[in-house]
Protein backbone atom coordinates (compact mmCIF):
# COMPACT_ATOMS: atom_id res chain seq x y z
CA UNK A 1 -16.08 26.98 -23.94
CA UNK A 2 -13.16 24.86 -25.48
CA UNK A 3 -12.60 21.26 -25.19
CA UNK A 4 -9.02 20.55 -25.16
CA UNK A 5 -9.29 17.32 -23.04
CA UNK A 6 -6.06 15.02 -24.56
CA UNK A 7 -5.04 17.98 -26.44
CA UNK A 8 -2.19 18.54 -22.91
CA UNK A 9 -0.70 15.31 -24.43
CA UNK A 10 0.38 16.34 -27.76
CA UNK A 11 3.44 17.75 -28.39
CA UNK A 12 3.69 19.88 -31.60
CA UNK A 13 6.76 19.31 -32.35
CA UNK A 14 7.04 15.46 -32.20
CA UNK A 15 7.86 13.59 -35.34
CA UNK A 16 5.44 11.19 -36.26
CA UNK A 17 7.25 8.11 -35.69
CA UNK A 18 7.13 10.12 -31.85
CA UNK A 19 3.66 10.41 -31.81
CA UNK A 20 3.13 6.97 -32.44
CA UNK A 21 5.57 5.46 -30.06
CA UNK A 22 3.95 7.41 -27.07
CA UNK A 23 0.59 6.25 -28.40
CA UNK A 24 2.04 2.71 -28.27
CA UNK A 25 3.16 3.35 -24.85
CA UNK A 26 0.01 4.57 -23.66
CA UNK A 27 -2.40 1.56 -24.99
CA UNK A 28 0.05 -0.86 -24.09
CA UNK A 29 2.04 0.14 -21.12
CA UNK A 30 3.98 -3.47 -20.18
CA UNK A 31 4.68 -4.33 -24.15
CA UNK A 32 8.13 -2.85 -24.84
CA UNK A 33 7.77 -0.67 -27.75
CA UNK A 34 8.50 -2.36 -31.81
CA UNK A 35 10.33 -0.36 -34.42
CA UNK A 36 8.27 1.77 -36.44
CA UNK A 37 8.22 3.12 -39.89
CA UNK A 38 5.57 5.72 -40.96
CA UNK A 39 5.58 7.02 -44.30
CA UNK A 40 3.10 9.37 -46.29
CA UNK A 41 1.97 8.00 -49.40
CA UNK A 42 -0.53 8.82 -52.31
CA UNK A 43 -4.03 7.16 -51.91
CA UNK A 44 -7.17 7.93 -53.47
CA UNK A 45 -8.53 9.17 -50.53
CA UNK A 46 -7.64 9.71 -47.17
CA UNK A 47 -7.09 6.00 -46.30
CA UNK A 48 -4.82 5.15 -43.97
CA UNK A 49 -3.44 0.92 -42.96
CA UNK A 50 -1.04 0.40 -40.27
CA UNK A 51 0.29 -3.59 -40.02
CA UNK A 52 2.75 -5.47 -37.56
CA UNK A 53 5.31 -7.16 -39.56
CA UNK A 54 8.50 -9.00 -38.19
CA UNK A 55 8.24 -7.25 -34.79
CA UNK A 56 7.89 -3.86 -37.18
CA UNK A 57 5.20 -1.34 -36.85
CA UNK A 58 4.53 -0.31 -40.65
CA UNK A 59 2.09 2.78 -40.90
CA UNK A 60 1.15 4.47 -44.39
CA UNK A 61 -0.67 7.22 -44.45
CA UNK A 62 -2.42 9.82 -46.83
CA UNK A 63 -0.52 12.25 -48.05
CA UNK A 64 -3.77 14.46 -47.43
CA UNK A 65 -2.84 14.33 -44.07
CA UNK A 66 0.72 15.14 -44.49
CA UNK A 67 0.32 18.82 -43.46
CA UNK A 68 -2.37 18.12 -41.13
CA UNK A 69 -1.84 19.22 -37.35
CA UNK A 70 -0.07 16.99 -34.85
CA UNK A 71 -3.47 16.29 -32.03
CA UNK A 72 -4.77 15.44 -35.51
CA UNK A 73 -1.67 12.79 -36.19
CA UNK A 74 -2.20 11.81 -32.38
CA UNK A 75 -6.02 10.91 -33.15
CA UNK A 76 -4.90 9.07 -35.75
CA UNK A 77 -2.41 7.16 -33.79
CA UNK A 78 -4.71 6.36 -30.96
CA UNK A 79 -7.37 4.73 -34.02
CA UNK A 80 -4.72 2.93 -35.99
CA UNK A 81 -3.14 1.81 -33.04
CA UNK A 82 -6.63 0.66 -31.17
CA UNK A 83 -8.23 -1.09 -33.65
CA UNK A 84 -4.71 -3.06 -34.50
CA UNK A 85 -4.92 -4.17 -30.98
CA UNK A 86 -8.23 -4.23 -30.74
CA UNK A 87 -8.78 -1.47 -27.34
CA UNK A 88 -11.48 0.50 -27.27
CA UNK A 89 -11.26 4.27 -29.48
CA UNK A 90 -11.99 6.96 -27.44
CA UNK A 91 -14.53 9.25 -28.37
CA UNK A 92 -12.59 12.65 -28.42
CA UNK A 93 -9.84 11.39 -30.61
CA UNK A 94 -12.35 10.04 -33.54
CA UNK A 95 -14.42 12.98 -33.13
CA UNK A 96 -11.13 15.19 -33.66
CA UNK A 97 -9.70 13.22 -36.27
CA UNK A 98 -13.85 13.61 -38.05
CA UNK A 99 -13.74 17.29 -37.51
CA UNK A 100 -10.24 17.31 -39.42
CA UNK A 101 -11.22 15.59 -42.81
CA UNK A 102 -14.47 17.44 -42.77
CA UNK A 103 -13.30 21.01 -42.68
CA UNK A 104 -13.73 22.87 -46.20
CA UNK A 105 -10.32 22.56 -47.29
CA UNK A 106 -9.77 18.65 -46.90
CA UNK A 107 -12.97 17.57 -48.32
CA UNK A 108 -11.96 19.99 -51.29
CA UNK A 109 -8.42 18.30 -51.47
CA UNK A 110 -9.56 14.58 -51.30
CA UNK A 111 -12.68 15.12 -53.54
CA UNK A 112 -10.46 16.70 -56.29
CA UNK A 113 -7.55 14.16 -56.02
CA UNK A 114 -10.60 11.70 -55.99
CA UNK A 115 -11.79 12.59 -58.88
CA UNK A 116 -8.59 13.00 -60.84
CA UNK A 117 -7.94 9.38 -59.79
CA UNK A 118 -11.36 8.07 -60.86
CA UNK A 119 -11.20 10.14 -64.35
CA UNK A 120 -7.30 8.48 -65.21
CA UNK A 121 -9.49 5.06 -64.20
CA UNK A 122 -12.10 5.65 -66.39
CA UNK A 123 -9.65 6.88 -68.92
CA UNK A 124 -7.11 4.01 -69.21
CA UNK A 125 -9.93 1.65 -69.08
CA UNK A 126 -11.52 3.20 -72.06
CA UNK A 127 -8.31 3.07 -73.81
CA UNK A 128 -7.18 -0.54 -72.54
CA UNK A 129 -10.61 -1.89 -74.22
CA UNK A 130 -10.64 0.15 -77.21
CA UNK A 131 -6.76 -1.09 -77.75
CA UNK A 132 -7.67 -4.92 -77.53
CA UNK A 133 -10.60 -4.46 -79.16
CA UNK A 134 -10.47 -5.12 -83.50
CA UNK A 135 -10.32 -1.61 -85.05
CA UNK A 136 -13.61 -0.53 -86.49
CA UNK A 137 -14.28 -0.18 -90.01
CA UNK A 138 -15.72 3.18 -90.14
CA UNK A 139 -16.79 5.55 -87.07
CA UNK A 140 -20.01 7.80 -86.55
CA UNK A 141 -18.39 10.08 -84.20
CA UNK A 142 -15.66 10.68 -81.99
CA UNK A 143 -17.49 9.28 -79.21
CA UNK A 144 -18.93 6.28 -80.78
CA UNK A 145 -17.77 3.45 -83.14
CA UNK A 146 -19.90 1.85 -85.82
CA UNK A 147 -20.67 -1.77 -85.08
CA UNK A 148 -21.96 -2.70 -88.95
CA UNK A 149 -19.09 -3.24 -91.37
């Protein structure tokens, strides 16, 4: 049998700046709503930081989850949104939004943007110290520099 408790609440067609307004409403029924600015941007991984500036509701998110389903968006909302002001998570929206980033596809996504992230680390790192570094007389290998002169 399906579970779609809270799934009734999410419309499909809602923007995300939507989504999270009627999450706002929901946690915090009395507090008029702020302004809110969510924007997809290029992490790592899929992190995602939400912050109350200047009466402003500023929300970046992965761009892994750009495509992703709106109850997905919604779970997000309700975490983002209850740990900023501190209410309780419930259970069926983490375990939704935990179902989403471990299906096949995601995990392939964020491991492979991942890794092409930690390789240009590893990369300009290697080149940053061997640019500051004195030149070396003579070398062995491509891979390894010869430390007597």
């Amino acid at each position: 049998m399906l579970d779609i408790r809270g799934l009734q609440s999410t419309l499909f067609f809602e923007s995300p700046e939507e989504i999270y307004a009627r999450v706002f409403r929901e946690l915090k029924p009395r507090t008029a709503a702020p302004e809110m600015r969510v924007e997809f941007c290029r992490f790592a991984n899929a992190d995602s930081f939400i912050r109350l500036k200047d009466a402003r509701l500023e929300i970046r998110i992965s761009d892994l989850l750009a495509g992703a389903p709106a109850p997905v968006l919604e779970a997000l909302a309700h975490i983002l949104l209850g740990k900023l002001y501190r209410k309780p998570i419930a259970p069926i929206y983490a375990h939704r939004y935990r179902l989403y980033l471990n299906r096949r596809d995601v995990r392939r996504r964020s491991t492979s943007i991942a890794g092409m992230s930690a390789a240009r680390r590893t990369w300009s790192s290697r080149f940053a110290v061997a640019s500051s570094s004195p030149a070396p007389k003579a070398s062995i290998s491509i891979w390894r520099w010869s430390s007597s002169a």
